[in-house]
N, C-alpha and C. Protein backbone atom coordinates (compact mmCIF):
# COMPACT_ATOMS: atom_id res chain seq x y z
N UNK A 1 -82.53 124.90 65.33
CA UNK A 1 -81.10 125.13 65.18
C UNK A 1 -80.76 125.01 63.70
N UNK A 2 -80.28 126.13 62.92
CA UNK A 2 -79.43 126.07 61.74
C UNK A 2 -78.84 125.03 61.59
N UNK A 3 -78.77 124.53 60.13
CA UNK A 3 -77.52 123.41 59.86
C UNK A 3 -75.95 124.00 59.92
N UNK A 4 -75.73 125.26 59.52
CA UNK A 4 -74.91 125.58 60.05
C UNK A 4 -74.13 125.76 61.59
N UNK A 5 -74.99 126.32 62.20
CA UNK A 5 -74.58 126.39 64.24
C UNK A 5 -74.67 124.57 64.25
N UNK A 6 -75.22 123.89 63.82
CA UNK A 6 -75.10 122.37 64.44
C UNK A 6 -73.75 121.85 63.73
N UNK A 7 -73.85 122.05 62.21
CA UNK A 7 -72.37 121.33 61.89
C UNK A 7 -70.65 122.22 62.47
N UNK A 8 -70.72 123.48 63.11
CA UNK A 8 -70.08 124.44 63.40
C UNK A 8 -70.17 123.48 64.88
N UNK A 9 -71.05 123.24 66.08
CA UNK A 9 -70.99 122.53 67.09
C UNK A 9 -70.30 121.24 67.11
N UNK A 10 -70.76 120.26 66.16
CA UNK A 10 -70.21 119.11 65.57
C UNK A 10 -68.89 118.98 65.67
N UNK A 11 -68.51 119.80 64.91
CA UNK A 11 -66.74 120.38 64.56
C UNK A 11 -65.92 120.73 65.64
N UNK A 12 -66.95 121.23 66.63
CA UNK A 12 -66.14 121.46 68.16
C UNK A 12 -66.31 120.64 68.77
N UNK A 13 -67.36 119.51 68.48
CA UNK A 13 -67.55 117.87 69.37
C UNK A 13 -66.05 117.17 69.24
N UNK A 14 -66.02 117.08 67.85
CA UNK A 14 -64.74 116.08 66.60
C UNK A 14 -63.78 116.66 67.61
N UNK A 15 -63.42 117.97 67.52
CA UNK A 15 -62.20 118.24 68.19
C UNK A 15 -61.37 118.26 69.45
N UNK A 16 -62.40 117.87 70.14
CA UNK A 16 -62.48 118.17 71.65
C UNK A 16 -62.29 116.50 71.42
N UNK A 17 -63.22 115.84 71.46
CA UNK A 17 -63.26 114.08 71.48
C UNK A 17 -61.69 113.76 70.57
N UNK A 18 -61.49 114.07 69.63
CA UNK A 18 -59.84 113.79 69.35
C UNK A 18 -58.86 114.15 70.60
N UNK A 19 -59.01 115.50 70.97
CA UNK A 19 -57.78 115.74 71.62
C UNK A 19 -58.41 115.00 72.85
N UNK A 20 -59.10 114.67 73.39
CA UNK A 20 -59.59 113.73 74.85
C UNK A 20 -58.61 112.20 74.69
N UNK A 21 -59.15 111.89 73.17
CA UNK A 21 -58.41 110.24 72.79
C UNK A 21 -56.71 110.64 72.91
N UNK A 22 -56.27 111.60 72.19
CA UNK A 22 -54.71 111.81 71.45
C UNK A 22 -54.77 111.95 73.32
N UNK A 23 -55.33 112.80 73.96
CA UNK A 23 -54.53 112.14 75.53
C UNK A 23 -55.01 110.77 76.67
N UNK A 24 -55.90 110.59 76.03
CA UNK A 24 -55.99 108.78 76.55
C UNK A 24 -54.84 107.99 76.23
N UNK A 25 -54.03 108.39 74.92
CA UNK A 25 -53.30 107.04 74.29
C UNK A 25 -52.03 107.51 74.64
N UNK A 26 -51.46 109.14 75.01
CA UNK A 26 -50.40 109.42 75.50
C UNK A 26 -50.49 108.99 76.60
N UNK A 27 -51.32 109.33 77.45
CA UNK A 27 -51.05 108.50 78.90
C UNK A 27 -50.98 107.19 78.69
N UNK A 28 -51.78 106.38 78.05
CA UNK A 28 -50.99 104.91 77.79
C UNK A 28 -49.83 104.47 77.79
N UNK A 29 -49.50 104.96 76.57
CA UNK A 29 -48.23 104.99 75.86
C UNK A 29 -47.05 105.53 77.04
N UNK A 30 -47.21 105.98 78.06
CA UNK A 30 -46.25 106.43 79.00
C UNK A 30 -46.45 106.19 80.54
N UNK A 31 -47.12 104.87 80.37
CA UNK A 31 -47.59 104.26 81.55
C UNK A 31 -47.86 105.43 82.74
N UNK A 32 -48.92 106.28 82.90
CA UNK A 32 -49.52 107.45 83.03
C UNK A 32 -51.04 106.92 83.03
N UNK A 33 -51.80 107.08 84.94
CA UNK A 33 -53.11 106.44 84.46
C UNK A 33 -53.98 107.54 84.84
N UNK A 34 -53.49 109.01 84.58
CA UNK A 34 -54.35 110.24 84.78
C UNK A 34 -54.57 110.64 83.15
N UNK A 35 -56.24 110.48 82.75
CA UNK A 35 -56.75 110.99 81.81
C UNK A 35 -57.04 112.31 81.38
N UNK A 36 -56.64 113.07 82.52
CA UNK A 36 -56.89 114.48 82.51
C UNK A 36 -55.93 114.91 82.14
N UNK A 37 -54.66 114.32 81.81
CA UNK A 37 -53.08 114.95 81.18
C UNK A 37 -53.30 115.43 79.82
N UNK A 38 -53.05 116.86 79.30
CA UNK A 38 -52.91 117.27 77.74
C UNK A 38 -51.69 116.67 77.50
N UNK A 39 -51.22 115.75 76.65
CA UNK A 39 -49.82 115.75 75.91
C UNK A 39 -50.30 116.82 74.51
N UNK A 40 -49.97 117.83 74.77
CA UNK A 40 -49.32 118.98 73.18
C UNK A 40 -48.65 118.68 72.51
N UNK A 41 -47.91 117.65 72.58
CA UNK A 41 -47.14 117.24 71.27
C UNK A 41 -47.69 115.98 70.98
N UNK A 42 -48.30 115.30 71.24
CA UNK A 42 -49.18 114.44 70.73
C UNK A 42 -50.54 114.65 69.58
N UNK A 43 -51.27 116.46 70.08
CA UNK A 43 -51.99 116.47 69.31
C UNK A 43 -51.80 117.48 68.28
N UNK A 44 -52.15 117.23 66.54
CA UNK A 44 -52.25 117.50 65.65
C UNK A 44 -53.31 118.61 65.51
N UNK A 45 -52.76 119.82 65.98
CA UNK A 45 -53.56 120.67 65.95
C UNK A 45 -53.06 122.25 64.90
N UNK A 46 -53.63 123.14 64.93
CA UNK A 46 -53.41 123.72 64.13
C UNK A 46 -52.97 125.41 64.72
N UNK A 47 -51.96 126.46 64.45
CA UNK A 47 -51.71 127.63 65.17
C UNK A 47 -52.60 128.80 64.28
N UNK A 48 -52.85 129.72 64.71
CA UNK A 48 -53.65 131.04 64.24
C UNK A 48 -52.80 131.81 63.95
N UNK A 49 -52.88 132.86 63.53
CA UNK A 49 -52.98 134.08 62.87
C UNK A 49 -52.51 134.77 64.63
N UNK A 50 -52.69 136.05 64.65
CA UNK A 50 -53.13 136.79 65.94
C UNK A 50 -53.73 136.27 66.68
N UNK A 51 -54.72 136.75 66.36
CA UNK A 51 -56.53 136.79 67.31
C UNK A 51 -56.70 135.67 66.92
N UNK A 52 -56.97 135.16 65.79
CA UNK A 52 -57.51 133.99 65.66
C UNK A 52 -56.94 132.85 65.17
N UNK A 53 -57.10 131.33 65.28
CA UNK A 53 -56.52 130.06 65.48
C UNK A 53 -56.51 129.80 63.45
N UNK A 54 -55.59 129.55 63.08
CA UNK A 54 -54.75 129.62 61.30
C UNK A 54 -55.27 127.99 61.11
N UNK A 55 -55.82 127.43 59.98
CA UNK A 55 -55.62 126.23 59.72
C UNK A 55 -54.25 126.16 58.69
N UNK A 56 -53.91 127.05 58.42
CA UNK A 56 -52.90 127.03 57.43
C UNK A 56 -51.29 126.95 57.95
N UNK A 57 -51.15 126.81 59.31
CA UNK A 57 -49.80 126.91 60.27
C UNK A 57 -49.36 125.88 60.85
N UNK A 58 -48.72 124.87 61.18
CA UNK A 58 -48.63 124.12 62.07
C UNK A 58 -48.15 123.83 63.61
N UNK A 59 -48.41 123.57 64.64
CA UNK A 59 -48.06 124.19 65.58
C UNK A 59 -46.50 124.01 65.89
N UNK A 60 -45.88 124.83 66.85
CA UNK A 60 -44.26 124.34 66.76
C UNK A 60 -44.31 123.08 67.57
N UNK A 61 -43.24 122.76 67.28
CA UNK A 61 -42.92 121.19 67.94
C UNK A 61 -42.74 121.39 69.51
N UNK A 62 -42.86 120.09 70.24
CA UNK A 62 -42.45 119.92 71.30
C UNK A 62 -41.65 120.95 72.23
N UNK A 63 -40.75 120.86 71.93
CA UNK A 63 -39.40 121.47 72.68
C UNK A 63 -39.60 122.94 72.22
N UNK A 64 -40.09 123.76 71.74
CA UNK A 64 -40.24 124.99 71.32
C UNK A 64 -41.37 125.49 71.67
N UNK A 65 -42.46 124.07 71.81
CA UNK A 65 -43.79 124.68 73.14
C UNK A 65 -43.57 125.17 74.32
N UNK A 66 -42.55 124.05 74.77
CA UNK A 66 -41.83 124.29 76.21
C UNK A 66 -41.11 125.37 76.05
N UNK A 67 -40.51 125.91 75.13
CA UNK A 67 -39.61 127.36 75.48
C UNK A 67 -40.62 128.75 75.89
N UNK A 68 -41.86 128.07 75.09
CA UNK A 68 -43.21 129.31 74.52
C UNK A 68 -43.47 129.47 75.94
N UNK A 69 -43.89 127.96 76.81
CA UNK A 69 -44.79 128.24 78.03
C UNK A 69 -43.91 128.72 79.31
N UNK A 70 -42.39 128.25 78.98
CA UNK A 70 -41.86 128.75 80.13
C UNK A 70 -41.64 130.00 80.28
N UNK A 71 -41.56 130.90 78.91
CA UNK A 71 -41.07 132.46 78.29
C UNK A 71 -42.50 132.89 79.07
N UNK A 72 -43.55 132.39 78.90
CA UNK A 72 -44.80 133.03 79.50
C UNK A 72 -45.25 133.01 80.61
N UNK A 73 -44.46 131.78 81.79
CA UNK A 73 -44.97 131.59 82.74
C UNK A 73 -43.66 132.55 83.73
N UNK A 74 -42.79 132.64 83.02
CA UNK A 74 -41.33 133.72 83.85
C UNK A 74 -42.17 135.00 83.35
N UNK A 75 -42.80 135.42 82.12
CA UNK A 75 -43.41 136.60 82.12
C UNK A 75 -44.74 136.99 83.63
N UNK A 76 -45.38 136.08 83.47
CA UNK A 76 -46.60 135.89 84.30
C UNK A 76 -45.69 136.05 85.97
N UNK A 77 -44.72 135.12 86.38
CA UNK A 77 -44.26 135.31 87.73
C UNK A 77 -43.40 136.50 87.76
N UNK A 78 -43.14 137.53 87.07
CA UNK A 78 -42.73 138.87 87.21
C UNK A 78 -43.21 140.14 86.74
N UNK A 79 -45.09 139.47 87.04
CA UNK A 79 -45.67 140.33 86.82
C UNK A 79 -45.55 141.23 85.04
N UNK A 80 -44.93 140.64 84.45
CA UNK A 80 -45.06 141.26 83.10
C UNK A 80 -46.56 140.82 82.33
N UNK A 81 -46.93 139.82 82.59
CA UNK A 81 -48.38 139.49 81.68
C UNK A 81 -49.56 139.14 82.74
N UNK A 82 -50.61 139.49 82.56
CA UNK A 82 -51.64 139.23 83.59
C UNK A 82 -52.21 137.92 83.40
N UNK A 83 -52.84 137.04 84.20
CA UNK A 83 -53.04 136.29 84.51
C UNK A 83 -53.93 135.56 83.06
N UNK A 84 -54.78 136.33 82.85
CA UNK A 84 -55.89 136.33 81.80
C UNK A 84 -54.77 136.19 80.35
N UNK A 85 -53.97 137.48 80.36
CA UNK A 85 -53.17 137.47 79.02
C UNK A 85 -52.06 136.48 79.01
N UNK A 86 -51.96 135.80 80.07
CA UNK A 86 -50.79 134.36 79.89
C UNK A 86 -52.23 133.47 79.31
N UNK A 87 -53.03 133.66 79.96
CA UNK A 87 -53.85 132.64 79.72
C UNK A 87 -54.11 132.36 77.99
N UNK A 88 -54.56 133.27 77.72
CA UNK A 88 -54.52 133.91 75.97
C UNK A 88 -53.43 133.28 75.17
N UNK A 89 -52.28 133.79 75.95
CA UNK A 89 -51.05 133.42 75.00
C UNK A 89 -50.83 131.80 75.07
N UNK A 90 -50.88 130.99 76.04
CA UNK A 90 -50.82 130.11 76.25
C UNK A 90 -51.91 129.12 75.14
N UNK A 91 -52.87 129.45 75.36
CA UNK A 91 -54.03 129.11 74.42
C UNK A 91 -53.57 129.09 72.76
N UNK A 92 -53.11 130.44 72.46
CA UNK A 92 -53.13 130.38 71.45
C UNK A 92 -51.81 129.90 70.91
N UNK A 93 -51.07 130.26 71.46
CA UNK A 93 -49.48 129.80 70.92
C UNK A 93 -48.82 128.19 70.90
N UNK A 94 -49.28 128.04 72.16
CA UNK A 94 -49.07 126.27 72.20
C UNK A 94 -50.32 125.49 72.01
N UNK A 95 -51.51 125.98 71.97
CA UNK A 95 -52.19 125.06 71.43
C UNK A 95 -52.70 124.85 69.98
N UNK A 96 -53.07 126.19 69.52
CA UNK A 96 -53.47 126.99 68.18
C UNK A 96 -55.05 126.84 68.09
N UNK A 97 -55.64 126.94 70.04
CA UNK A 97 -57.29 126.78 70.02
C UNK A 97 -57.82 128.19 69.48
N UNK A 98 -59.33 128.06 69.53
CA UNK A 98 -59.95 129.36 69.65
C UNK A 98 -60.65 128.40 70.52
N UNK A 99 -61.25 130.31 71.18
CA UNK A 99 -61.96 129.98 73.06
C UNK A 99 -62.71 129.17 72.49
N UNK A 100 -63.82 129.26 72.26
CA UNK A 100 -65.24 127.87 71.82
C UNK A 100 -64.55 126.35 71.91
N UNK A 101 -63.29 126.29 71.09
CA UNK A 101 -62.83 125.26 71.34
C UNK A 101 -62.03 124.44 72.69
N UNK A 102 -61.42 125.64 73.48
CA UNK A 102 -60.37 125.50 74.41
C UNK A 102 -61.79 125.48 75.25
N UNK A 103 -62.85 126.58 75.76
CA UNK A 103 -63.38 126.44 76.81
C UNK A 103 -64.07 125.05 76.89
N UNK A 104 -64.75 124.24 75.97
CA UNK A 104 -65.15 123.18 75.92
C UNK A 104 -64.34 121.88 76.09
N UNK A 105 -62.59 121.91 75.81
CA UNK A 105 -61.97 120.80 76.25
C UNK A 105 -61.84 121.12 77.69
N UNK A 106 -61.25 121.86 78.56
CA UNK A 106 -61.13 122.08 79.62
C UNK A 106 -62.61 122.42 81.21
N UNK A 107 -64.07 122.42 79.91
CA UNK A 107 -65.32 122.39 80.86
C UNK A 107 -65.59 123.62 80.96
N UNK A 108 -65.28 124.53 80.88
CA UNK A 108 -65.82 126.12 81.07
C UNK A 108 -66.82 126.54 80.39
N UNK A 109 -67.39 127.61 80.36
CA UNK A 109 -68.19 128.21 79.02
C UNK A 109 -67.24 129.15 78.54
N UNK A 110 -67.82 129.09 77.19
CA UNK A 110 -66.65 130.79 76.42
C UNK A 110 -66.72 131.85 77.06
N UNK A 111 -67.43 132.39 77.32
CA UNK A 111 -67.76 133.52 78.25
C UNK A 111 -66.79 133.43 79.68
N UNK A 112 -67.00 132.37 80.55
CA UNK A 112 -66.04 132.15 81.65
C UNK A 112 -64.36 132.21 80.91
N UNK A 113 -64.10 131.63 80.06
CA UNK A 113 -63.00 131.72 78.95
C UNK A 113 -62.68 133.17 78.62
N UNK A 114 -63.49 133.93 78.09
CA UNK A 114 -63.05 135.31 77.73
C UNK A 114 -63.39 136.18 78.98
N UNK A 115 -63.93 135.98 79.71
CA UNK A 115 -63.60 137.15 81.45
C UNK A 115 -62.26 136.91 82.12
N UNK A 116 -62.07 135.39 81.89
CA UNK A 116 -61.13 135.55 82.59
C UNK A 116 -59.54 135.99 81.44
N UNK A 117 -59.15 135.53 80.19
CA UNK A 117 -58.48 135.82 79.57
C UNK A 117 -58.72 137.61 79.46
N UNK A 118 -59.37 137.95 79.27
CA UNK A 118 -59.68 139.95 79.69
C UNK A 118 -59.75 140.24 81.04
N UNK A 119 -59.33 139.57 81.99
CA UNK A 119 -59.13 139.92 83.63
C UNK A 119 -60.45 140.23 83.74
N UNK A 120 -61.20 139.57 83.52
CA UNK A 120 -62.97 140.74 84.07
C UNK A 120 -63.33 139.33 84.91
N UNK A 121 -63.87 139.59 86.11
CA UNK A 121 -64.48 138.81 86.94
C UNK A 121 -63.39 137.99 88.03
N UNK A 122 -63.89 137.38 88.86
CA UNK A 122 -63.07 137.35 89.95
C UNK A 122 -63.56 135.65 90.38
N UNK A 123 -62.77 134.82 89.93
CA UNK A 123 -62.93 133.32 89.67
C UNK A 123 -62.11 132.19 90.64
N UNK A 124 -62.92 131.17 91.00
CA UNK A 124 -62.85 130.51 92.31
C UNK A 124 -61.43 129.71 91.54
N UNK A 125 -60.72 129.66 92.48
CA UNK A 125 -59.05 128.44 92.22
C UNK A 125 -59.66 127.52 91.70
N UNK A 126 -60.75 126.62 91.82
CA UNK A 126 -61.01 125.75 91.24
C UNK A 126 -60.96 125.54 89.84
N UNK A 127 -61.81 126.86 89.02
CA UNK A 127 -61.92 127.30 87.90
C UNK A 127 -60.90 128.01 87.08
N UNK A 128 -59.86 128.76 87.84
CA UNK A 128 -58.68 128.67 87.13
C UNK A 128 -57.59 127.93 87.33
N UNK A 129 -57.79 126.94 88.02
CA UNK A 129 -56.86 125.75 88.01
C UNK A 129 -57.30 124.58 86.50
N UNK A 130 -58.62 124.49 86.46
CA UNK A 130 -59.65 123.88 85.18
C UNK A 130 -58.78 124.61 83.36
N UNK A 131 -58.76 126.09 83.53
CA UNK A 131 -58.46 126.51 82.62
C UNK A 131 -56.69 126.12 82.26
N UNK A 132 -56.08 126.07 83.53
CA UNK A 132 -54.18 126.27 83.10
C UNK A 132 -54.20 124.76 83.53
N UNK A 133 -55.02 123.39 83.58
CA UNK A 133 -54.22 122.37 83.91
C UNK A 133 -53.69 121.97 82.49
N UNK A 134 -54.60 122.15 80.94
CA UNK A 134 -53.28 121.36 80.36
C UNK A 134 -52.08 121.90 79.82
N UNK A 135 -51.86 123.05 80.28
CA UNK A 135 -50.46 123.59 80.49
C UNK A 135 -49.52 123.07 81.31
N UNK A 136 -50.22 122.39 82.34
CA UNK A 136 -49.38 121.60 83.82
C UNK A 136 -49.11 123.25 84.52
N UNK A 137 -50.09 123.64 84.48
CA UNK A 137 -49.72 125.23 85.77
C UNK A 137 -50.92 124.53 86.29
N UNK A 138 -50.95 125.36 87.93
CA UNK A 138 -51.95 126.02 88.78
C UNK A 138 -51.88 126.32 89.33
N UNK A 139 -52.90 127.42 89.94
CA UNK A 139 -52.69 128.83 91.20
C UNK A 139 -52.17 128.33 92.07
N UNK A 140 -51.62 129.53 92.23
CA UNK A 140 -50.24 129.34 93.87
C UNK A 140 -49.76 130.85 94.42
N UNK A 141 -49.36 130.83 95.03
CA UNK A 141 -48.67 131.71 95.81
C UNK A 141 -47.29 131.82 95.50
N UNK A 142 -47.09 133.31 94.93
CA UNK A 142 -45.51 133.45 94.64
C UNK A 142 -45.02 135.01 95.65
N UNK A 143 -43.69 135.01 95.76
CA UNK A 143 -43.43 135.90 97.02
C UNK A 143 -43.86 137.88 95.87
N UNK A 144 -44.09 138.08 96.44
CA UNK A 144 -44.42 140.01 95.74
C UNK A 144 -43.02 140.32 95.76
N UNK A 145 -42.15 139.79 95.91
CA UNK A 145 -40.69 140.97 95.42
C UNK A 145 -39.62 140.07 94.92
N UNK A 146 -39.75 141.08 93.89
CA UNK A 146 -38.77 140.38 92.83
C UNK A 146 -37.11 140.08 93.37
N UNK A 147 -37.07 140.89 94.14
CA UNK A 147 -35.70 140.40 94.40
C UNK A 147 -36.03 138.82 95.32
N UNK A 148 -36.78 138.52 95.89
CA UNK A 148 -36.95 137.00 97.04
C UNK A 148 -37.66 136.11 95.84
N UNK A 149 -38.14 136.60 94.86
CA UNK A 149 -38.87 135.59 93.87
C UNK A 149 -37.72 135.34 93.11
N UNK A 150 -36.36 136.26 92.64
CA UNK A 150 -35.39 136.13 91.97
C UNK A 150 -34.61 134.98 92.87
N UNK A 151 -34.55 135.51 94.00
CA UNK A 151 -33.69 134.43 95.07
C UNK A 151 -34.03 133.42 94.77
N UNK A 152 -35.00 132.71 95.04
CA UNK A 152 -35.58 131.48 94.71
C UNK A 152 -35.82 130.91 93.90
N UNK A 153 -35.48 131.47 92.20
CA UNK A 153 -35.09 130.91 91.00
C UNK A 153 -33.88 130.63 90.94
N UNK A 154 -33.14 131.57 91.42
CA UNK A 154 -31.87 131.39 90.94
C UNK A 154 -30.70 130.47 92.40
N UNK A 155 -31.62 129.99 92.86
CA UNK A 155 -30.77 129.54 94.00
C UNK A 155 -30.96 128.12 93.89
N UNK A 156 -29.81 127.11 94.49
CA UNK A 156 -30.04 125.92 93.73
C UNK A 156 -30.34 124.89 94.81
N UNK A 157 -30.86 125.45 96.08
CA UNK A 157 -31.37 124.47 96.82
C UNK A 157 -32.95 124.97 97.07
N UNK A 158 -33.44 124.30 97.55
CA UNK A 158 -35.13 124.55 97.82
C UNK A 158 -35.22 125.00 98.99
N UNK A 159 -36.22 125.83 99.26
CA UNK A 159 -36.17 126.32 100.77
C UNK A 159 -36.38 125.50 101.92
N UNK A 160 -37.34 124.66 101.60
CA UNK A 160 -37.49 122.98 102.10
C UNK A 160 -36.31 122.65 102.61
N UNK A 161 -35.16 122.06 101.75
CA UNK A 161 -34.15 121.51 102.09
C UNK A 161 -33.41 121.69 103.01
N UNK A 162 -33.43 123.25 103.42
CA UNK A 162 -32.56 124.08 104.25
C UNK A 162 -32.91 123.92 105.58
């Protein structure tokens, strides 16, 4: 192995093991005893360019992540962005990963990372529940028509309740 590919691996160890701790100590810190929670505004991470993750950007704050993921997850439940390309946007916008980095905090390989962000391959709930948990999403069932999926946003009791 090159000293390069090992200190390039290294660098994705450092980063992954930071953001693991920055969410050990948020769940502390918020009496929270699930280690598997991302707090995003806890970690000091960095936004990209386009395509690729910028060291030169900083990511937006808190409350403007939350505008990012909800703008993408109302895109995603009305069918405007595919499953893969929320996935993408999500990645890159609120976190400021690149795949190598994101597939390794969340357990995937890059490859499982880029099929499914390019819709190619056909992946067990398990595995895309792995990829969108530290967003706080996972697969579900939403109704196919927009007018009964509209109903149920915009209506202010739960169907439960009724």
């Amino acid at each position: 192995m090159s000293n390069n590919h090992k200190s390039s691996n290294e660098s994705i160890n450092d980063v992954v093991n930071r953001l693991r701790n920055n969410r050990k100590q948020a769940s502390s810190s918020h009496n929270t005893t699930s280690d598997d929670k991302v707090r995003a505004d806890n970690v000091s991470l960095r936004v990209r360019s386009y395509q690729r993750a910028s060291t030169k950007t900083l990511l937006p704050k808190a409350n403007e992540r939350n505008r990012i993921v909800n703008q993408i997850v109302k895109q995603l439940l009305f069918s405007e962005l595919t499953q893969g390309q929320a996935l993408k946007e999500l990645r890159i916008n609120v976190l400021g990963l690149k795949q190598d980095v994101y597939a390794k905090l969340v357990d995937v390989s890059r490859k499982t990372l880029s099929d499914i962000e390019n819709d190619r391959g056909n992946y067990k709930t398990d595995i895309l529940n792995k990829v969108f948990k530290p967003f706080g999403l996972r697969v579900g069932l939403i109704p196919s028509s927009t007018s009964m999926l509209n109903s149920l946003l915009n209506s202010n009791k739960s169907p439960i309740d009724e």
